[in-house]
N, C-alpha and C. Protein backbone atom coordinates (compact mmCIF):
# COMPACT_ATOMS: atom_id res chain seq x y z
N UNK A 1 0.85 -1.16 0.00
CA UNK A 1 0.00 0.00 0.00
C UNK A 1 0.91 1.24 0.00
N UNK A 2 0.77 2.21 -0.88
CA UNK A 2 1.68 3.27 -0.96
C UNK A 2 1.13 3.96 -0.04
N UNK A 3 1.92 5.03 0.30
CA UNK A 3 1.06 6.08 1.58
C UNK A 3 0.37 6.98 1.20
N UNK A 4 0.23 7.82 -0.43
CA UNK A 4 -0.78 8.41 -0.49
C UNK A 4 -2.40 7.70 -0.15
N UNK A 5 -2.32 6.38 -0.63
CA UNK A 5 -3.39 5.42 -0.71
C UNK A 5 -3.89 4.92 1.45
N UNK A 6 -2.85 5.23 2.19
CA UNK A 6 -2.45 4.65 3.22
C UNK A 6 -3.40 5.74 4.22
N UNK A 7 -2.51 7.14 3.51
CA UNK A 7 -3.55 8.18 4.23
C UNK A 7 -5.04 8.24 3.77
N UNK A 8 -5.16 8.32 2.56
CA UNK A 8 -6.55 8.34 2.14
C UNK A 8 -7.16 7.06 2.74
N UNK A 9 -6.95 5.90 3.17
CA UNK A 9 -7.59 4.88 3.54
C UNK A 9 -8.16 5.61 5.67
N UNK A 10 -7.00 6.03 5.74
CA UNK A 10 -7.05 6.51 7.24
C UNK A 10 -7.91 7.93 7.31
N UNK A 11 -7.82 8.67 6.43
CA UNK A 11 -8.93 10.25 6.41
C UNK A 11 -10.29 9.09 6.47
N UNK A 12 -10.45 8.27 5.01
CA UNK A 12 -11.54 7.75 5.16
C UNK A 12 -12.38 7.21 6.85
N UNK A 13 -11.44 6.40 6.96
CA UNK A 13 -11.95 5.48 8.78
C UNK A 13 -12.33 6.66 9.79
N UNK A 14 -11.22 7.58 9.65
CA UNK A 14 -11.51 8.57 10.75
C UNK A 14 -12.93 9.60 10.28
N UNK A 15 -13.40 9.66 9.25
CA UNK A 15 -14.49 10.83 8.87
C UNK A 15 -15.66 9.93 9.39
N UNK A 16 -15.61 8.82 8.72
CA UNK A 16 -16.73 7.70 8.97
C UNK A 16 -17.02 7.52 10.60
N UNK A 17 -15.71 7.46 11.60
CA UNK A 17 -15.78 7.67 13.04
C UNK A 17 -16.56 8.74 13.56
N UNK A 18 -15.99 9.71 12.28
CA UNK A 18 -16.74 10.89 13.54
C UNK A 18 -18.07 11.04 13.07
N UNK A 19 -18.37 10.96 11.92
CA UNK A 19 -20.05 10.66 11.49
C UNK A 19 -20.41 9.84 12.30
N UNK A 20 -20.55 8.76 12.83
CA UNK A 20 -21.13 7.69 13.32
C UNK A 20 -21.33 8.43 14.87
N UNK A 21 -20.18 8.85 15.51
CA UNK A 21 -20.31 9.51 16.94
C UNK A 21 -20.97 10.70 16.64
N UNK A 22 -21.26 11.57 15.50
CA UNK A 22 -22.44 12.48 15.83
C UNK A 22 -23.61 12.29 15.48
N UNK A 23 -23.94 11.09 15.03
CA UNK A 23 -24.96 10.33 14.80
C UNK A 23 -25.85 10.05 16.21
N UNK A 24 -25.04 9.10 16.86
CA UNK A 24 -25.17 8.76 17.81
C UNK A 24 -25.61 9.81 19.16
N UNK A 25 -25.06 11.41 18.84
CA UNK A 25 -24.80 12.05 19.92
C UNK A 25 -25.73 12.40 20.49
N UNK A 26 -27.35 12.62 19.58
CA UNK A 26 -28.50 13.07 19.58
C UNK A 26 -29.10 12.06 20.99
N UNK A 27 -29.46 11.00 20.24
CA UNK A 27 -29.44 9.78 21.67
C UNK A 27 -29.15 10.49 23.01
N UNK A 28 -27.71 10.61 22.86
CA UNK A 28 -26.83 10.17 24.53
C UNK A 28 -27.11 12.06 24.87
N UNK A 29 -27.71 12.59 24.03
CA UNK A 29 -27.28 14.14 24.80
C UNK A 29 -29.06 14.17 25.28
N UNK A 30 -30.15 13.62 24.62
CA UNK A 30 -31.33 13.67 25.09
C UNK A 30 -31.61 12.52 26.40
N UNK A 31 -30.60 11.74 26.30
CA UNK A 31 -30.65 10.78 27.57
C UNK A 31 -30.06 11.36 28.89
N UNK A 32 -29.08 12.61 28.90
CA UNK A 32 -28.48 12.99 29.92
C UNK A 32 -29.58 13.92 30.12
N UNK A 33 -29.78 15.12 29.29
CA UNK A 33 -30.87 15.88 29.28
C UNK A 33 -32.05 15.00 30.73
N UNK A 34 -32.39 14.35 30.07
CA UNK A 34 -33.85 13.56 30.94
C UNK A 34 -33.32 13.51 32.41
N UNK A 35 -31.96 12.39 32.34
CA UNK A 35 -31.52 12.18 33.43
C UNK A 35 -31.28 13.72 34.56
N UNK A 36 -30.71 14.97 33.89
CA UNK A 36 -30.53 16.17 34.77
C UNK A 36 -32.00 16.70 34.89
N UNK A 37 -32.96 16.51 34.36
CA UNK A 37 -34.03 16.66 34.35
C UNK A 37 -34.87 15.95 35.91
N UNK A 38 -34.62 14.69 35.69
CA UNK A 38 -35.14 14.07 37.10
C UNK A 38 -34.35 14.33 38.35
N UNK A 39 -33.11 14.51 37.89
CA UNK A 39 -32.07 14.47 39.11
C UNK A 39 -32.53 16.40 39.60
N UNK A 40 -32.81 17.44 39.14
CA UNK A 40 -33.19 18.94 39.70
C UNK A 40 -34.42 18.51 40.12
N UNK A 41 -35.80 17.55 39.44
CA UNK A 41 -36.84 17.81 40.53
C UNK A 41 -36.32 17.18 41.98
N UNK A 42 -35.65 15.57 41.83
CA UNK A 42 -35.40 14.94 43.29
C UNK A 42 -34.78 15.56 43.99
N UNK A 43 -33.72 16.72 43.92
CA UNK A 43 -33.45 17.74 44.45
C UNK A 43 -33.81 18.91 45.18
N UNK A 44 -35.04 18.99 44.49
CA UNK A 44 -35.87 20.23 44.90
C UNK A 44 -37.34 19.74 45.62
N UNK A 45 -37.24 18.50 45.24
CA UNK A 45 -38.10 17.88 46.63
C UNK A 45 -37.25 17.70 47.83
N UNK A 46 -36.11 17.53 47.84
CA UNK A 46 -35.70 17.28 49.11
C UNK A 46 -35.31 18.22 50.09
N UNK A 47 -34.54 19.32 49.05
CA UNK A 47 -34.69 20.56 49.86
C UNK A 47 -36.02 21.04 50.51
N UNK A 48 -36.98 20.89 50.06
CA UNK A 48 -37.99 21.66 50.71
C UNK A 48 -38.26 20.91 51.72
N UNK A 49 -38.09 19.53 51.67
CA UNK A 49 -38.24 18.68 52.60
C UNK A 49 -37.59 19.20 53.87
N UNK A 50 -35.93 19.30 53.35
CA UNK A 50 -35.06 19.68 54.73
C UNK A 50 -35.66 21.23 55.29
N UNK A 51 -36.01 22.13 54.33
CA UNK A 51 -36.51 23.46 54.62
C UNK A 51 -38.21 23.82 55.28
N UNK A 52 -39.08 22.26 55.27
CA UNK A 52 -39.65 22.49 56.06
C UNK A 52 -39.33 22.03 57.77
N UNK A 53 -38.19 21.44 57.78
CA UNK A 53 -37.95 20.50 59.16
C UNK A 53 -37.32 21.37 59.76
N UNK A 54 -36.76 22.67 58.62
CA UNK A 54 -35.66 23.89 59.64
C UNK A 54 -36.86 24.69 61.18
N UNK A 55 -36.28 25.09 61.85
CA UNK A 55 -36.89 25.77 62.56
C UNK A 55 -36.96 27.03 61.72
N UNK A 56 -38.12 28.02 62.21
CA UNK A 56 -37.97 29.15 61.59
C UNK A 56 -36.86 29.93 62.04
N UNK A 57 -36.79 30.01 62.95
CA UNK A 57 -35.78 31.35 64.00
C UNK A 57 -34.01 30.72 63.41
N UNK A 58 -33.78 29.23 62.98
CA UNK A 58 -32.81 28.72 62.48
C UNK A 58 -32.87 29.43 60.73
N UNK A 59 -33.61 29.83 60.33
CA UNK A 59 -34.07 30.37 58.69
C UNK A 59 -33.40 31.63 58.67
N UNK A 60 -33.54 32.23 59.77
CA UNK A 60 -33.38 33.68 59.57
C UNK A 60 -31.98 33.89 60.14
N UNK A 61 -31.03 32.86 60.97
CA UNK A 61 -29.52 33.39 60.99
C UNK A 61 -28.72 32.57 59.71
């Protein structure tokens, strides 16, 4: 295999790589999306949780 043919075989593999991973990216970026999505409400239930158990007079220092 000569190396003009060597590189062009390797541009090829690598373009095809990165097509395929931004293919893919749509998936994994709407799956984290969801996931930070559930993980801020369970969050914000729990705070209020801990923020109703505060004393008040503990709220205000």
């Amino acid at each position: 295999m000569s190396s003009p043919h060597q590189k062009e075989c390797l541009d090829y593999q690598m373009n095809n790589s990165n097509f395929c991973k931004m293919i893919c990216m749509k998936r994994t970026l709407c799956r984290k999306y969801k996931q930070a999505k559930n993980g801020i409400a369970q969050s914000e239930k729990a705070f209020n949780r801990f923020n109703e158990a505060v004393p008040a007079a503990s709220k205000k220092e």
